[in-house]
C-alpha atoms as a PDB file:
ATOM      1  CA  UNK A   1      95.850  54.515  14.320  1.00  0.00           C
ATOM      2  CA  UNK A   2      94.842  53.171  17.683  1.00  0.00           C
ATOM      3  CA  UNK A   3      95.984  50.071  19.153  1.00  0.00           C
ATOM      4  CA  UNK A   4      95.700  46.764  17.189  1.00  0.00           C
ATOM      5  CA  UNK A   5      92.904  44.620  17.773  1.00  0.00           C
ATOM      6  CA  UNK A   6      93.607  41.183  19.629  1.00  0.00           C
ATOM      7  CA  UNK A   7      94.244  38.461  16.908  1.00  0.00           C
ATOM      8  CA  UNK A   8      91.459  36.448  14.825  1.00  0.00           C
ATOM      9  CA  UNK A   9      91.586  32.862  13.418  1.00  0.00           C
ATOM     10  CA  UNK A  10      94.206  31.013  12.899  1.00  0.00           C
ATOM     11  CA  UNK A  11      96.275  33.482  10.309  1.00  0.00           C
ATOM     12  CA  UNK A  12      95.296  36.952  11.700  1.00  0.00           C
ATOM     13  CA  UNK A  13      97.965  38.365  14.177  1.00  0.00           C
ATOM     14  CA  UNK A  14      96.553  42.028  14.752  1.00  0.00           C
ATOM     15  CA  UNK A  15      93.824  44.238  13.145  1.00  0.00           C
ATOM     16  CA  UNK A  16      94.601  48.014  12.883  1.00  0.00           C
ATOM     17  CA  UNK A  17      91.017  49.947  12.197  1.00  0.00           C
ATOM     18  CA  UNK A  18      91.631  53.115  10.701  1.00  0.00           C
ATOM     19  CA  UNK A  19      89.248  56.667  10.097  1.00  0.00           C
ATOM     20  CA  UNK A  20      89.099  59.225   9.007  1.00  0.00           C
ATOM     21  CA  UNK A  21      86.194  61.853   8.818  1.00  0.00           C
ATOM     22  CA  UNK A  22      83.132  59.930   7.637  1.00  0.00           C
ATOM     23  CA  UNK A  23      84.013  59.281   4.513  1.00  0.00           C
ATOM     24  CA  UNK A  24      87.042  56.630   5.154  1.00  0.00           C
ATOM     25  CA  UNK A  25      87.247  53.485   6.792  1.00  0.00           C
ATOM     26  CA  UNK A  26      88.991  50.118   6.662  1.00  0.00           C
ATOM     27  CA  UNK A  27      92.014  48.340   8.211  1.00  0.00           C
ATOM     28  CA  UNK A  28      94.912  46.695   8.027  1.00  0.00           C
ATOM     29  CA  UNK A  29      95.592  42.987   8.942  1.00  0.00           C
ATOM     30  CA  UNK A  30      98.893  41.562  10.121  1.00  0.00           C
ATOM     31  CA  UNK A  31      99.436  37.761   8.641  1.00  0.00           C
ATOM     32  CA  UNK A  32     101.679  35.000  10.029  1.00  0.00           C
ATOM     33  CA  UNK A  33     104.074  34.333   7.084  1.00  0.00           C
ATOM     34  CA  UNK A  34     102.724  31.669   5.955  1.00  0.00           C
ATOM     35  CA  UNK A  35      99.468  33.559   4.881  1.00  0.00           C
ATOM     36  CA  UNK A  36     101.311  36.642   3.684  1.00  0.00           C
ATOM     37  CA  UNK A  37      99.613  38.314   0.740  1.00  0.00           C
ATOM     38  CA  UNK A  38     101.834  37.600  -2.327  1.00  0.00           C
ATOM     39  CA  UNK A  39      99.404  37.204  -5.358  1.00  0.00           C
ATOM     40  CA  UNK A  40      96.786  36.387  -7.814  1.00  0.00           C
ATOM     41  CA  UNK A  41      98.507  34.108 -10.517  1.00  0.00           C
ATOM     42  CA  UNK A  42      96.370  31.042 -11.028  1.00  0.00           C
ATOM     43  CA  UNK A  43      99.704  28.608 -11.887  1.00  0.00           C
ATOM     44  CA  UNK A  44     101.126  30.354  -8.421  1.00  0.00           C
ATOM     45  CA  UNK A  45      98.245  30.720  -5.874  1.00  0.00           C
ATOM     46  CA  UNK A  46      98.675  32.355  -2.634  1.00  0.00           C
ATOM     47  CA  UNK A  47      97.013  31.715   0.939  1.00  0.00           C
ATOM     48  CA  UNK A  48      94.951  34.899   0.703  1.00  0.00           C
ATOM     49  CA  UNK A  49      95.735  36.749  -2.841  1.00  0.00           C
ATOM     50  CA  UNK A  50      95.194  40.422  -2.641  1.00  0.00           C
ATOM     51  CA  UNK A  51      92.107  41.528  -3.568  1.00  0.00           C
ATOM     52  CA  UNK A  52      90.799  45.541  -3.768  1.00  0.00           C
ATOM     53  CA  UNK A  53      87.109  45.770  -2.806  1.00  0.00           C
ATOM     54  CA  UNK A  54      85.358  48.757  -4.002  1.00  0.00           C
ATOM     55  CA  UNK A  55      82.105  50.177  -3.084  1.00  0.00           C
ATOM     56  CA  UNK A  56      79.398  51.065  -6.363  1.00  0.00           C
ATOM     57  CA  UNK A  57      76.125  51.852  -6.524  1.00  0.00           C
ATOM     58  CA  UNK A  58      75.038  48.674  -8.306  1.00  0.00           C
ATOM     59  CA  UNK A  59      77.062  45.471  -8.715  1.00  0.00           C
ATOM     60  CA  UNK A  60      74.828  44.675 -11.891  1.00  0.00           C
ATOM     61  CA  UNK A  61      75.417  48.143 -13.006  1.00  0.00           C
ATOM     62  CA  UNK A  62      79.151  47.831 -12.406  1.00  0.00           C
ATOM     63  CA  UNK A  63      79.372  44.296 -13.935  1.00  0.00           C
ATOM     64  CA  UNK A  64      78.211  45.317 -17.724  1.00  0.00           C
ATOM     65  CA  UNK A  65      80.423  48.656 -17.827  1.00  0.00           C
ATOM     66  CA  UNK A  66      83.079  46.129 -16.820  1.00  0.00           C
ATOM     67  CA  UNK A  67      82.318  43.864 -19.670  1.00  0.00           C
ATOM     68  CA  UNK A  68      81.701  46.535 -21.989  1.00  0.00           C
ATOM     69  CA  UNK A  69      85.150  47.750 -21.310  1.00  0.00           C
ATOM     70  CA  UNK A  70      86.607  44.375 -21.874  1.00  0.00           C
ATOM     71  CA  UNK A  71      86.718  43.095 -18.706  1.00  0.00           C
ATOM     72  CA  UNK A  72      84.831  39.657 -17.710  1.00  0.00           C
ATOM     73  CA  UNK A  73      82.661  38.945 -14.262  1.00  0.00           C
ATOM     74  CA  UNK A  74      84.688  36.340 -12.162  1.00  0.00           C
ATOM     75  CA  UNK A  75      81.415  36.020  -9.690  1.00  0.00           C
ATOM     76  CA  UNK A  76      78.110  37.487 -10.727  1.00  0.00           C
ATOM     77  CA  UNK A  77      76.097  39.941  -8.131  1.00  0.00           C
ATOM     78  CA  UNK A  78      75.557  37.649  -4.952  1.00  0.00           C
ATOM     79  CA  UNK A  79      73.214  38.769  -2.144  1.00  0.00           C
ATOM     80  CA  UNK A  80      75.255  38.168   1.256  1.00  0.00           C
ATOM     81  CA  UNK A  81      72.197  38.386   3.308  1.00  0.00           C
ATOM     82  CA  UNK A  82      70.920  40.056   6.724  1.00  0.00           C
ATOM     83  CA  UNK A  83      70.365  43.114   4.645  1.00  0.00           C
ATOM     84  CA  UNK A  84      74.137  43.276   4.065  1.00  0.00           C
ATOM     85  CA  UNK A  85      73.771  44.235   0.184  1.00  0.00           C
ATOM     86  CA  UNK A  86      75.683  42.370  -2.664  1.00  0.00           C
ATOM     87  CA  UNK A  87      79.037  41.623  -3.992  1.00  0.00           C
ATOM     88  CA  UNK A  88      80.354  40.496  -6.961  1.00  0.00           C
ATOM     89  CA  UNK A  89      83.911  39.822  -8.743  1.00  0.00           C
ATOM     90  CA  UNK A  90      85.302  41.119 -11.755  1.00  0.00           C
ATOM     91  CA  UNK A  91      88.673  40.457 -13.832  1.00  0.00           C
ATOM     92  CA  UNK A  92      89.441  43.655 -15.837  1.00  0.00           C
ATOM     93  CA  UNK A  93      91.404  43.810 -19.423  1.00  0.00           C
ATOM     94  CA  UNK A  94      94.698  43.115 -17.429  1.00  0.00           C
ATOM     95  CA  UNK A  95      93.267  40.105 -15.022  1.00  0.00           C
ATOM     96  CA  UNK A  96      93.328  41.699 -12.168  1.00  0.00           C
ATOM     97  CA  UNK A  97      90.459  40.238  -9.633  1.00  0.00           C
ATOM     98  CA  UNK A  98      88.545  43.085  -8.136  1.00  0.00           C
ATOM     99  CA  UNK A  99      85.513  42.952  -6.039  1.00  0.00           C
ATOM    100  CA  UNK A 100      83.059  45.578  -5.800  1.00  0.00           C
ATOM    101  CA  UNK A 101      79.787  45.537  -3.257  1.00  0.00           C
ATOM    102  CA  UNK A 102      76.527  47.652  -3.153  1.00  0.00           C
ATOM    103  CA  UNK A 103      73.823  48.009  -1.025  1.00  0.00           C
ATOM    104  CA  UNK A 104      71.006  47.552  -3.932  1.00  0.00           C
END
C-alpha cells in the first residue's frame, strides 16, 4: 500500500488506496473513535455501520433474485447521476444491509 492519503471531513483520519492488477480496487479508511465501525443493529446504531458494496450487472436484476431468495430491498435502484450508474440496498434472509451498484 502506498502512503495514506491526507485526512477528509471531520471523522476520516487517513485513506489507504489499494490495487491490484485491474481487476481490484478500493481502500481502507482510518476513523477517529468516535466513528469507529461497530454495527448494523437498529436498537444499537452506529456512526457509520459497516456496509459491503458489491458491484452487479443490474441493480433491478439483483434486487428480485434477492427477493426471490428471501431477502427484502432496503432502497430500490437509485440513479446517482453524472453518468455514475445506480445503487441500491438490500437486507438478505439474515438482515444483513448490503449495497450493490451497476452501471445500467
Amino acid at each position: 500500500m502506498d502512503e495514506p492519503a491526507k485526512a477528509v471531513g471531520d471523522c476520516v483520519k487517513s485513506m489507504h488506496f489499494f490495487n491490484k492488477g485491474k481487476t481490484l480496487h478500493g481502500a481502507f479508511l482510518e476513523l477517529d473513535e468516535p466513528y469507529h465501525v461497530v454495527n448494523n443493529i437498529a436498537e444499537r446504531p452506529a456512526a457509520l455501520p459497516l456496509m459491503p458494496t458489491l458491484c452487479v450487472v443490474d441493480c433491478e436484476e439483483t434486487l428480485k433474485k434477492v427477493a426471490s431468495a428471501g431477502g427484502k430491498t432496503a432502497l430500490p435502484k437509485t440513479a446517482i447521476g453524472g453518468e455514475m450508474g445506480y445503487f441500491a440496498r438490500l437486507i438478505d434472509t439474515e438482515e444483513n444491509m448490503i449495497g450493490i451498484w451497476s452501471q445500467k
